[in-house]
Protein backbone atom coordinates (compact mmCIF):
# COMPACT_ATOMS: atom_id res chain seq x y z
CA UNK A 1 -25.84 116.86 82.64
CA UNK A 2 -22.23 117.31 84.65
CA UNK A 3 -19.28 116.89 84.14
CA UNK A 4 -15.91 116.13 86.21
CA UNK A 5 -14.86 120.18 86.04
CA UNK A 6 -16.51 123.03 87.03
CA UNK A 7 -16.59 125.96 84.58
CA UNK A 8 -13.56 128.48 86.15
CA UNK A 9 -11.28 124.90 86.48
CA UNK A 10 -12.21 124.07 82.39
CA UNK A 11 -10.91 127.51 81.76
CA UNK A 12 -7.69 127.54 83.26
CA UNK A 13 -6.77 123.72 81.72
CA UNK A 14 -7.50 124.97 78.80
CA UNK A 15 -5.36 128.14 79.11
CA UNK A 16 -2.81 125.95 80.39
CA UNK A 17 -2.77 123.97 77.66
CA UNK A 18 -2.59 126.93 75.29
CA UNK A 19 0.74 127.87 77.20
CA UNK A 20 2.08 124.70 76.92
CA UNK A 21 1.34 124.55 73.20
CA UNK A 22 2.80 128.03 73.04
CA UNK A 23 5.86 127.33 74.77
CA UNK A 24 6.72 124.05 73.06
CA UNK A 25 6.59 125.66 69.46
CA UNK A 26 9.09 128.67 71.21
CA UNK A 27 11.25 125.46 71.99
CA UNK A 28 11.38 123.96 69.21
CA UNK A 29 11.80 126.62 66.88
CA UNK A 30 14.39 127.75 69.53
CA UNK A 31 16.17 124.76 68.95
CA UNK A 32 15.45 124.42 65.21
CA UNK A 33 16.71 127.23 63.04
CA UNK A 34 14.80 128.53 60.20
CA UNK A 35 15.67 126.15 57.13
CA UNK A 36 16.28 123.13 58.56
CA UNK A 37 18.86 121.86 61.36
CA UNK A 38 21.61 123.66 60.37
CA UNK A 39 22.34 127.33 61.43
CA UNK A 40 23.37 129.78 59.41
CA UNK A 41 27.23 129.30 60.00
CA UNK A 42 26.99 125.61 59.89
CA UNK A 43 25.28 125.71 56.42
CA UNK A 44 28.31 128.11 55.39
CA UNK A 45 30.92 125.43 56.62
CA UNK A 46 29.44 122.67 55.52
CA UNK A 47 29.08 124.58 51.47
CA UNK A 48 32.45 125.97 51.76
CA UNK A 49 34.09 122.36 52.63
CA UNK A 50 32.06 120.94 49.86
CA UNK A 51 33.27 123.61 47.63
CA UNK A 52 36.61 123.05 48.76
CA UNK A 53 36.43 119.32 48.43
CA UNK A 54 35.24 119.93 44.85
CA UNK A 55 38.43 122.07 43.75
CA UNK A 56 40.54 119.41 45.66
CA UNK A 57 39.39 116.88 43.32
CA UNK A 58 39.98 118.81 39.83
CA UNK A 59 43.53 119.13 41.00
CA UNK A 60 44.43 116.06 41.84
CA UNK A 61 46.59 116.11 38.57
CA UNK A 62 48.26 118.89 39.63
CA UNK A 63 48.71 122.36 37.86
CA UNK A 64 47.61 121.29 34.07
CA UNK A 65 45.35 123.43 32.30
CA UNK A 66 42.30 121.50 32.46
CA UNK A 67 42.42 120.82 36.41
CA UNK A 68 43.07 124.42 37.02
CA UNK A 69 40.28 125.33 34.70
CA UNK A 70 37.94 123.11 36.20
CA UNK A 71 39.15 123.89 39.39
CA UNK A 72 38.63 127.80 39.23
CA UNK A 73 35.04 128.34 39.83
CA UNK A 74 35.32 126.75 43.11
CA UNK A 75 38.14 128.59 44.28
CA UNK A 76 36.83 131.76 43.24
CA UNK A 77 33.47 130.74 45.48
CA UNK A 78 35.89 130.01 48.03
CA UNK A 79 37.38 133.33 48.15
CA UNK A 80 33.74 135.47 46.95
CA UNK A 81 35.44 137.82 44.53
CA UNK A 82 34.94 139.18 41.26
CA UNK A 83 37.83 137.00 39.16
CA UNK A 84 40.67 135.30 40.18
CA UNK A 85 43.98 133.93 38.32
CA UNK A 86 46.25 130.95 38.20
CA UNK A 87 49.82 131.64 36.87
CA UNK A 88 52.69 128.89 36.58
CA UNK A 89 55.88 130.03 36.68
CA UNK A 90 56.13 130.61 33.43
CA UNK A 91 52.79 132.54 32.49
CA UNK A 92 49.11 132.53 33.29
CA UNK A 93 46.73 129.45 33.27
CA UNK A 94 43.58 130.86 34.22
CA UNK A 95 41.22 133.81 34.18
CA UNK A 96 37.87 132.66 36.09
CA UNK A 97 35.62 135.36 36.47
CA UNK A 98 34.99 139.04 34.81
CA UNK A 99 37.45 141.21 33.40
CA UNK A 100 39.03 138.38 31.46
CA UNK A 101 40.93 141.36 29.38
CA UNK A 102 43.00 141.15 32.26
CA UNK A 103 44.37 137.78 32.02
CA UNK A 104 47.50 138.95 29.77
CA UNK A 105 48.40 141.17 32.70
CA UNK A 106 48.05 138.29 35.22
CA UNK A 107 51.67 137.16 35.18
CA UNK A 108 52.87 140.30 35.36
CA UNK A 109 50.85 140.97 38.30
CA UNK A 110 52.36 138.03 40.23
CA UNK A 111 56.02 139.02 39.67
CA UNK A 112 56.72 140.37 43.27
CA UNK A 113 54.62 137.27 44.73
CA UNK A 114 57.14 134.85 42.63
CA UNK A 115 60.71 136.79 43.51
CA UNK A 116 59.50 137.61 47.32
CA UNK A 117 57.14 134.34 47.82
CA UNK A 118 55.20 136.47 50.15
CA UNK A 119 51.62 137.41 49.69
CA UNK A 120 51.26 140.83 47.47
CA UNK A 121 48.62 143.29 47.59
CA UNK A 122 47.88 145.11 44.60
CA UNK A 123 46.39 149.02 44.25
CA UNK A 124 44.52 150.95 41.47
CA UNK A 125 47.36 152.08 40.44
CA UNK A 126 48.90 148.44 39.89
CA UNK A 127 46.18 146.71 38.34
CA UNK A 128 45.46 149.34 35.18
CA UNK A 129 42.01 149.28 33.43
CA UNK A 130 40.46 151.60 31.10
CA UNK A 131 37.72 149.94 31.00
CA UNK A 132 35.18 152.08 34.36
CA UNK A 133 32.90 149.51 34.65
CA UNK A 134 35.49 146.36 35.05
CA UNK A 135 35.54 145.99 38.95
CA UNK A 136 38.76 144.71 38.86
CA UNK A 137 40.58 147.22 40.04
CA UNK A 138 42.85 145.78 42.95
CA UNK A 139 44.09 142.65 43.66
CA UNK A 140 46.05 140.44 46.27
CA UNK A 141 48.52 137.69 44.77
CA UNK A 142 50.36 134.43 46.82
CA UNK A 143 52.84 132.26 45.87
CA UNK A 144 51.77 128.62 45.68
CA UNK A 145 54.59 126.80 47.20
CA UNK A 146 54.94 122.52 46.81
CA UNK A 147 57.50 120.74 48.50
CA UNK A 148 59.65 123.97 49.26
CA UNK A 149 59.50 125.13 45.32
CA UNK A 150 57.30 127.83 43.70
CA UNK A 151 55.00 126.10 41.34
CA UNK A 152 52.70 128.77 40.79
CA UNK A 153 50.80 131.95 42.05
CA UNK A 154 46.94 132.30 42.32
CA UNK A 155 45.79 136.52 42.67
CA UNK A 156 41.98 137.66 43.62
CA UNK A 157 40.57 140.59 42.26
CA UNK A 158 38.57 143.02 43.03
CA UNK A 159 37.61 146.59 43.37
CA UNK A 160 39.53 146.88 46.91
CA UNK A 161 41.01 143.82 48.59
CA UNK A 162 41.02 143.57 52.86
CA UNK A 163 43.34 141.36 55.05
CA UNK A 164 40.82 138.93 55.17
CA UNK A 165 41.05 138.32 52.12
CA UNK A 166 44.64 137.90 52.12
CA UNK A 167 44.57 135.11 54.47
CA UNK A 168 42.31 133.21 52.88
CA UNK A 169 43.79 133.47 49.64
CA UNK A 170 46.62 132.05 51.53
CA UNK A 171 44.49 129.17 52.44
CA UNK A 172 43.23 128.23 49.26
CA UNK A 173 46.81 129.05 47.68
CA UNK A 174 47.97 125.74 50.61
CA UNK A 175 45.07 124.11 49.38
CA UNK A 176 46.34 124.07 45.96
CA UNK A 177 49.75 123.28 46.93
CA UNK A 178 49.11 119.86 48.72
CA UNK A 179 47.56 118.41 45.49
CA UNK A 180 50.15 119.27 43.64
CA UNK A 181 51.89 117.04 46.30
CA UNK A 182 49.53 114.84 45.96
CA UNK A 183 49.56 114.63 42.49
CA UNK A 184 53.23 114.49 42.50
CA UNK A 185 53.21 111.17 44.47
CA UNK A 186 50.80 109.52 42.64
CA UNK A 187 53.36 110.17 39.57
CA UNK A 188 56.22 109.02 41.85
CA UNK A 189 54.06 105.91 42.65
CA UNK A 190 53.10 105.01 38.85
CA UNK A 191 56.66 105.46 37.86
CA UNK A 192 57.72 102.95 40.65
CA UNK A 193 55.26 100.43 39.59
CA UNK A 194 56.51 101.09 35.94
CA UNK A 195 60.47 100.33 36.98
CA UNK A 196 59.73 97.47 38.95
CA UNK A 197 57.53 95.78 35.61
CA UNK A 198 60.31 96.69 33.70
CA UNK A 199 62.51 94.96 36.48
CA UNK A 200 60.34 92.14 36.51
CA UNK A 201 60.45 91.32 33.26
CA UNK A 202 64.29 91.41 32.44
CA UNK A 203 64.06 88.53 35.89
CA UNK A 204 61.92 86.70 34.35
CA UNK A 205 62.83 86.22 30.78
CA UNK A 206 66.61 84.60 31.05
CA UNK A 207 65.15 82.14 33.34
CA UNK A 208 62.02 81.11 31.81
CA UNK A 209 63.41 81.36 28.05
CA UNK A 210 66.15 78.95 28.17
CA UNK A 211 64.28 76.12 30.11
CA UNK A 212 61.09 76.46 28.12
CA UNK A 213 63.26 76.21 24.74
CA UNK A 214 65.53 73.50 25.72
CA UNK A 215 61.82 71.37 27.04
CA UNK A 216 60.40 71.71 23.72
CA UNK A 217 63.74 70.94 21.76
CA UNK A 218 63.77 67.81 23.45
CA UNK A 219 59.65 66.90 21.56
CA UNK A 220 61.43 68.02 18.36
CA UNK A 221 62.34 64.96 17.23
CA UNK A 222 60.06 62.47 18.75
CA UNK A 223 56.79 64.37 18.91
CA UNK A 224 56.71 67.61 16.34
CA UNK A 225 52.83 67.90 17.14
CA UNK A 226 53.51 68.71 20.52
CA UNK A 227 56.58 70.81 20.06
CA UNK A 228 54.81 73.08 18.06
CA UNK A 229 51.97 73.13 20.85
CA UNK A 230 54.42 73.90 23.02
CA UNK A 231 55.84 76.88 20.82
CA UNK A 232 52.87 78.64 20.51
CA UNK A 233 52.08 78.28 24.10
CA UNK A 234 55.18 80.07 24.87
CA UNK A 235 54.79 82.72 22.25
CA UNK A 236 51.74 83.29 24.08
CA UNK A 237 53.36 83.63 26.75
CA UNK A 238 55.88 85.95 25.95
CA UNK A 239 54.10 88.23 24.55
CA UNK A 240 51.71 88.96 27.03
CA UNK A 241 54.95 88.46 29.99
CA UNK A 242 56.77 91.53 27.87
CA UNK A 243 53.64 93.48 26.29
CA UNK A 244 53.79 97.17 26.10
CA UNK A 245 50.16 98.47 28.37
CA UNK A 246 48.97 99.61 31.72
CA UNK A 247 50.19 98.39 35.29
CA UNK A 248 46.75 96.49 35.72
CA UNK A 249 44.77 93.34 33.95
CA UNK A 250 42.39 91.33 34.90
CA UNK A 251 42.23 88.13 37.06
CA UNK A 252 41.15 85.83 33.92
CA UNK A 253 43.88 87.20 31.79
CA UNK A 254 46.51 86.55 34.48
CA UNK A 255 45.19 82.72 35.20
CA UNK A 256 45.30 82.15 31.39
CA UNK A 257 49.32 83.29 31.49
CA UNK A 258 49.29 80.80 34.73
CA UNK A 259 48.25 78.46 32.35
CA UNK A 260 50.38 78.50 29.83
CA UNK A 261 53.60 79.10 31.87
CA UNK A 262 52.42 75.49 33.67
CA UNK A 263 51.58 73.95 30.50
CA UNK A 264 55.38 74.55 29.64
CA UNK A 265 56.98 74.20 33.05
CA UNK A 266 55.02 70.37 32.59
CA UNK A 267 56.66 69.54 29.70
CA UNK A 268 60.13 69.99 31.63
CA UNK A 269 59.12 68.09 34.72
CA UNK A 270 56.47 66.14 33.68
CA UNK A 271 55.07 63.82 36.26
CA UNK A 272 56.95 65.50 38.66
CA UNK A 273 54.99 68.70 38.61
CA UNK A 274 51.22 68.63 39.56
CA UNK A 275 48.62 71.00 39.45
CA UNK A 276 45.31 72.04 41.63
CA UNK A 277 43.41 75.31 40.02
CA UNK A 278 40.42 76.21 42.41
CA UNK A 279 39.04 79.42 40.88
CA UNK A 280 35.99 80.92 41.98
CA UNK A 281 34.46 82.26 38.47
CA UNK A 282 32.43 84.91 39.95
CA UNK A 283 36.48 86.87 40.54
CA UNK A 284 37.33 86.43 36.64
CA UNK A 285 36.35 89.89 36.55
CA UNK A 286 38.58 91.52 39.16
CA UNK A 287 41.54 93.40 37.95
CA UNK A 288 44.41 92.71 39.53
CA UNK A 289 48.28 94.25 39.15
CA UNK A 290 49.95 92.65 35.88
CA UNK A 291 52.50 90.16 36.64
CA UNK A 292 51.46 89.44 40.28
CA UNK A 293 50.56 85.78 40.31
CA UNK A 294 53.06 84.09 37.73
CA UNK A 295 55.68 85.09 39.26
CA UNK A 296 55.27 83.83 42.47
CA UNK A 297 54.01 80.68 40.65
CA UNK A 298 57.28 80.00 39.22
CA UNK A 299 59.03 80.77 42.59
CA UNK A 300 57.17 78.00 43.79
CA UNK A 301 58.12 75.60 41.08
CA UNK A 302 61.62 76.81 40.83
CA UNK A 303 62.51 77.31 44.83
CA UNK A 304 60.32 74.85 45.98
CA UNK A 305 59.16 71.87 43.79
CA UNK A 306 62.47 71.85 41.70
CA UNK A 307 65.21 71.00 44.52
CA UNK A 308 62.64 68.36 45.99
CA UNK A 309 63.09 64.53 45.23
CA UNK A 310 59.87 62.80 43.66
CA UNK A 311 56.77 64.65 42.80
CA UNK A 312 55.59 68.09 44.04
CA UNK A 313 52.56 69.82 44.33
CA UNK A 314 50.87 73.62 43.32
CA UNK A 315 47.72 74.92 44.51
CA UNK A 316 46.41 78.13 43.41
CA UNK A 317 43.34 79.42 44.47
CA UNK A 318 40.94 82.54 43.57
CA UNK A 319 38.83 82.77 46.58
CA UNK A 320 35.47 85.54 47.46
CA UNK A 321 36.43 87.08 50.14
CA UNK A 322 33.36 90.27 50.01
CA UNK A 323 35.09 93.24 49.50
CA UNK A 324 38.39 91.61 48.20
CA UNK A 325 39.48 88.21 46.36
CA UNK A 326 42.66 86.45 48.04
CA UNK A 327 44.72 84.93 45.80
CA UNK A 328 46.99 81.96 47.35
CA UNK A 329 49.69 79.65 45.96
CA UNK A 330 50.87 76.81 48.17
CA UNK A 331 53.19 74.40 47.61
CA UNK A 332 54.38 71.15 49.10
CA UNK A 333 58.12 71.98 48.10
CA UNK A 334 61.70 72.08 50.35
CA UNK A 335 60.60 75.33 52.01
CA UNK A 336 62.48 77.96 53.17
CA UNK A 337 63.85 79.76 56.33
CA UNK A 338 61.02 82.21 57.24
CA UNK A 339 63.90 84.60 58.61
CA UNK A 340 65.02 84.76 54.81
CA UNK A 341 62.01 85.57 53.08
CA UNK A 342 61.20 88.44 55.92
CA UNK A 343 64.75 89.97 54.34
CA UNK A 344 63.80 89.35 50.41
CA UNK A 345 60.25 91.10 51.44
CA UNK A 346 62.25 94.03 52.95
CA UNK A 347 64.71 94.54 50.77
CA UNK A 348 67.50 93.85 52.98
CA UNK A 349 68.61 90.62 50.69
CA UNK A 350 69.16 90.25 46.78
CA UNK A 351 67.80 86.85 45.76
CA UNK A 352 67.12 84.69 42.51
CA UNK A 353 63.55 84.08 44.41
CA UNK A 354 61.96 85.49 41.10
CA UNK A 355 59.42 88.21 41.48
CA UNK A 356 58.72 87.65 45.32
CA UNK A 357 60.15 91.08 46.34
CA UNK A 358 58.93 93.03 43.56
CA UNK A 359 55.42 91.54 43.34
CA UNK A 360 55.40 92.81 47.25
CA UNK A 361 56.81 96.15 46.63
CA UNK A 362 54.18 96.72 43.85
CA UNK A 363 50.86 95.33 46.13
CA UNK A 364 52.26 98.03 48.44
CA UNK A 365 52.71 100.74 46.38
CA UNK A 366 49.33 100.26 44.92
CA UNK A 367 47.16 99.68 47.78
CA UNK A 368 49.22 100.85 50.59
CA UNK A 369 51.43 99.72 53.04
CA UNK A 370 49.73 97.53 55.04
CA UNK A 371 48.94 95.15 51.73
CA UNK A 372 51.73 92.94 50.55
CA UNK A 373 52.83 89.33 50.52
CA UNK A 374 51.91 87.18 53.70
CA UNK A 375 54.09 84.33 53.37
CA UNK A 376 54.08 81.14 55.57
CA UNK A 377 57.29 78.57 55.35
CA UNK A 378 59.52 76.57 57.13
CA UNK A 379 62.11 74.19 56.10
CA UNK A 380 61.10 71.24 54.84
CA UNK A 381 57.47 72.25 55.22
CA UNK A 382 56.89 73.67 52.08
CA UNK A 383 55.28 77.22 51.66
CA UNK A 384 52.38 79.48 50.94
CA UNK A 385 51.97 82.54 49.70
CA UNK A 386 48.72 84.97 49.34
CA UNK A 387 47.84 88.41 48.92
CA UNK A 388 44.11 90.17 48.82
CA UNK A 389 43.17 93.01 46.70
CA UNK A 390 39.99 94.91 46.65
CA UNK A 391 37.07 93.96 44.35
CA UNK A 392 36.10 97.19 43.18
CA UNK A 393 38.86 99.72 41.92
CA UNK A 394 37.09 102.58 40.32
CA UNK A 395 40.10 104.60 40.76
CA UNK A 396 42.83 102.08 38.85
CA UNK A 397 43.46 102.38 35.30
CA UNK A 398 45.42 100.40 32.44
C-alpha cells in the first residue's frame, strides 16, 4: 500500500504541526492571563471600584451612624489597614477594625487634622497602647471637607503609616465628602418639593373652597340628596388635597381626586363643562408626584373653559408609553399666549394660573431638569398640557 507522503516528508508535517500546536497555546496563554481575561492590575481596579462603589452607596445619607457603619468595612478595604475611624466634629462615629479600645482616643487623635484641615500623621508616641500585641500603633488622619466646611475626619491605623497611604486616605476622605454633598442635595431637593406642596395647597384651597360651597348651597334647598352628595365629595376632596404624607401617590389615587374635584366643578357649570377620561388601567399602578394632575385640571377649567361662551371640553388621558406613562390634559378653552406660559414655567411671572408653575418646578426637581410641563396653546386655540414620568421608581418613597 502507498500513500501521498513519503516517510522523512510525514515526519516533518507532523513536527510542524507539533510547533504550531506549541506556539498557539504560547499565544494564547500569552494573551490570556492566568485566571481569566483580566490581569492582575485590572482585577485590582475593577475590586477596588466595586468596593468603592459599595461605600458610595452606604453614604448616600451622609455622615449618620448607620451609613458610616455600614460604610466602614469598605473603606478600610480601600485603604488595606488594620482599623480605621470616622469622627464628626463633635466625637467619633466609627471604629472598623482591631484595636477597638482605641476608639475613645479617636477624636482626640483627629484634633490637629480638624484645627489645621491638613492631613496628620501620627507616631508611636501619639497613638498610646499598652496593649503589645494591638498593631495599632501609628496612624494618619484627614479632614473630610463638604462644600468648603469640615464635616468630619476619617484616620487609618496601623503599626507604621507611608505617604502612600496618606494620599489615598485623602482619596477616600474626597470620596466621603461628595456624598455628603450628595446627600445634602437630595435633602435640599425633598425640602423644595415639601415648600412647594405646602405652596400648592394654600393656592388651591381659597379658590376651590368658596366655589365648591357656594355650588352646593345653591342644591340646598331644591335637591338636599344631592347637596349632601356633593358635601361628601368635597370632604373627600379636601382631605386628601391637604393630607399630612409623602411627596408621592399613586396614579389611581390621583384620578379618583380628578374625579371628585370634576364631580363638583359640574355641579357649578353644569352642561357647560364636559368630560373625556381615557385611562389606560394597566398605569393605575404608577406612582406619580402628589398634586400633579388636579391642578393643572382646574387650570384648564378655570383659565380655559370658564372665560369661554357655551360649552367646553376636558380630556385627560393616562397613556403606556414603555418605560414611562404620559399624562395629558387638553382643553378646547380661550387659550393663552404661548409667550406667557414660557414666563409662568420660568418663573419670570406671578400668575393665578393655579399650580402650573409649581407642578413644573416639582417634575423637575424630581426627575431632573430636562422633565417638566410641555405645554401647547395659542389664543383662541385652546391648550394642552402633558408631562411623562418613569414607570418604575425603585428609588422614590412616600
Amino acid at each position: 500500500m502507498t500513500t501521498g507522503l513519503h516517510l522523512p516528508t510525514a515526519i516533518v508535517v507532523a513536527t510542524t504541526l507539533v510547533l504550531l500546536w506549541v506556539l498557539g497555546q504560547v499565544i494564547v496563554r500569552t494573551r490570556r492571563p492566568r485566571g481569566g481575561f483580566l490581569s492582575d492590575a485590572d482585577r485590582a481596579t475593577h475590586e477596588t471600584l466595586h468596593t468603592a462603589s459599595l461605600a458610595a452607596r452606604e453614604l448616600r445619607e451622609g455622615l449618620d451612624d448607620s451609613g458610616v457603619t455600614r460604610a466602614a468595612p469598605h473603606l478600610r478595604a480601600m485603604l488595606g489597614t488594620p482599623a480605621i475611624a470616622v469622627c464628626d466634629p463633635t466625637g467619633p462615629i466609627v471604629w472598623e477594625g482591631v484595636g477597638e479600645h482605641h476608639l475613645t482616643s479617636a477624636h482626640g487623635h483627629a484634633e490637629q487634622a480638624r484645627r489645621t484641615g491638613r492631613t496628620v500623621a501620627l507616631t508611636e508616641r501619639d497613638v498610646r497602647c499598652p496593649d503589645p500585641d494591638c498593631p495599632v500603633r501609628a496612624a494618619v488622619v484627614t479632614p473630610i471637607v463638604a462644600d468648603g466646611r469640615l464635616v468630619g475626619t476619617i484616620a487609618a491605623y496601623g503599626p507604621s503609616v507611608t505617604s502612600g497611604l496618606a494620599l489615598a486616605l485623602e482619596e477616600v476622605a474626597r470620596l466621603v465628602a461628595d456624598q455628603v454633598e450628595l446627600a445634602e442635595l437630595d435633602l435640599e431637593r425633598t425640602r423644595a418639593v415639601e415648600a412647594e406642596l405646602r405652596a400648592l395647597r394654600a393656592q388651591i384651597s381659597p379658590h376651590f373652597v368658596y366655589n365648591s360651597l357656594a355650588a352646593i348651597a345653591t342644591f340646598v334647598r331644591t335637591d338636599p340628596d344631592r347637596a349632601r352628595e356633593l358635601l361628601l365629595e368635597f370632604a373627600d376632596f379636601t382631605r386628601y388635597a391637604l393630607r399630612r404624607g409623602g411627596a408621592f401617590t399613586t396614579l389611581r389615587e390621583e384620578l379618583q381626586n380628578v374625579e371628585r374635584y370634576l364631580v363638583l366643578e359640574q355641579a357649578r357649570f353644569g352642561d357647560r363643562l364636559r368630560i373625556s377620561l381615557r385611562i389606560d388601567p394597566a398605569v393605575l399602578p404608577v406612582r406619580v408626584p402628589y398634586l400633579a394632575i388636579q391642578p393643572l385640571v382646574e387650570n384648564a377649567v378655570r383659565h380655559g373653559l370658564a372665560p369661554k361662551e357655551g360649552p367646553g371640553h376636558v380630556t385627560l388621558t393616562a397613556t403606556d408609553r414603555g418605560t414611562d406613562v404620559e399624562v395629558s390634559i387638553e382643553d378646547d378653552g380661550v387659550g393663552a399666549d404661548p409667550e406667557h406660559v414660557r414666563r409662568v414655567l420660568d418663573g419670570q411671572l406671578r400668575t393665578d394660573s393655579v399650580g402650573l408653575g409649581n407642578v413644573d418646578a416639582r417634575l423637575r426637581q424630581v426627575y431632573g431638569p430636562a422633565a417638566g410641563l410641555v405645554v401647547d396653546t395659542a389664543r383662541g386655540a385652546g391648550t394642552r398640557v402633558a408631562f411623562r414620568v418613569p414607570k418604575f421608581q425603585p428609588h422614590e418613597t412616600d
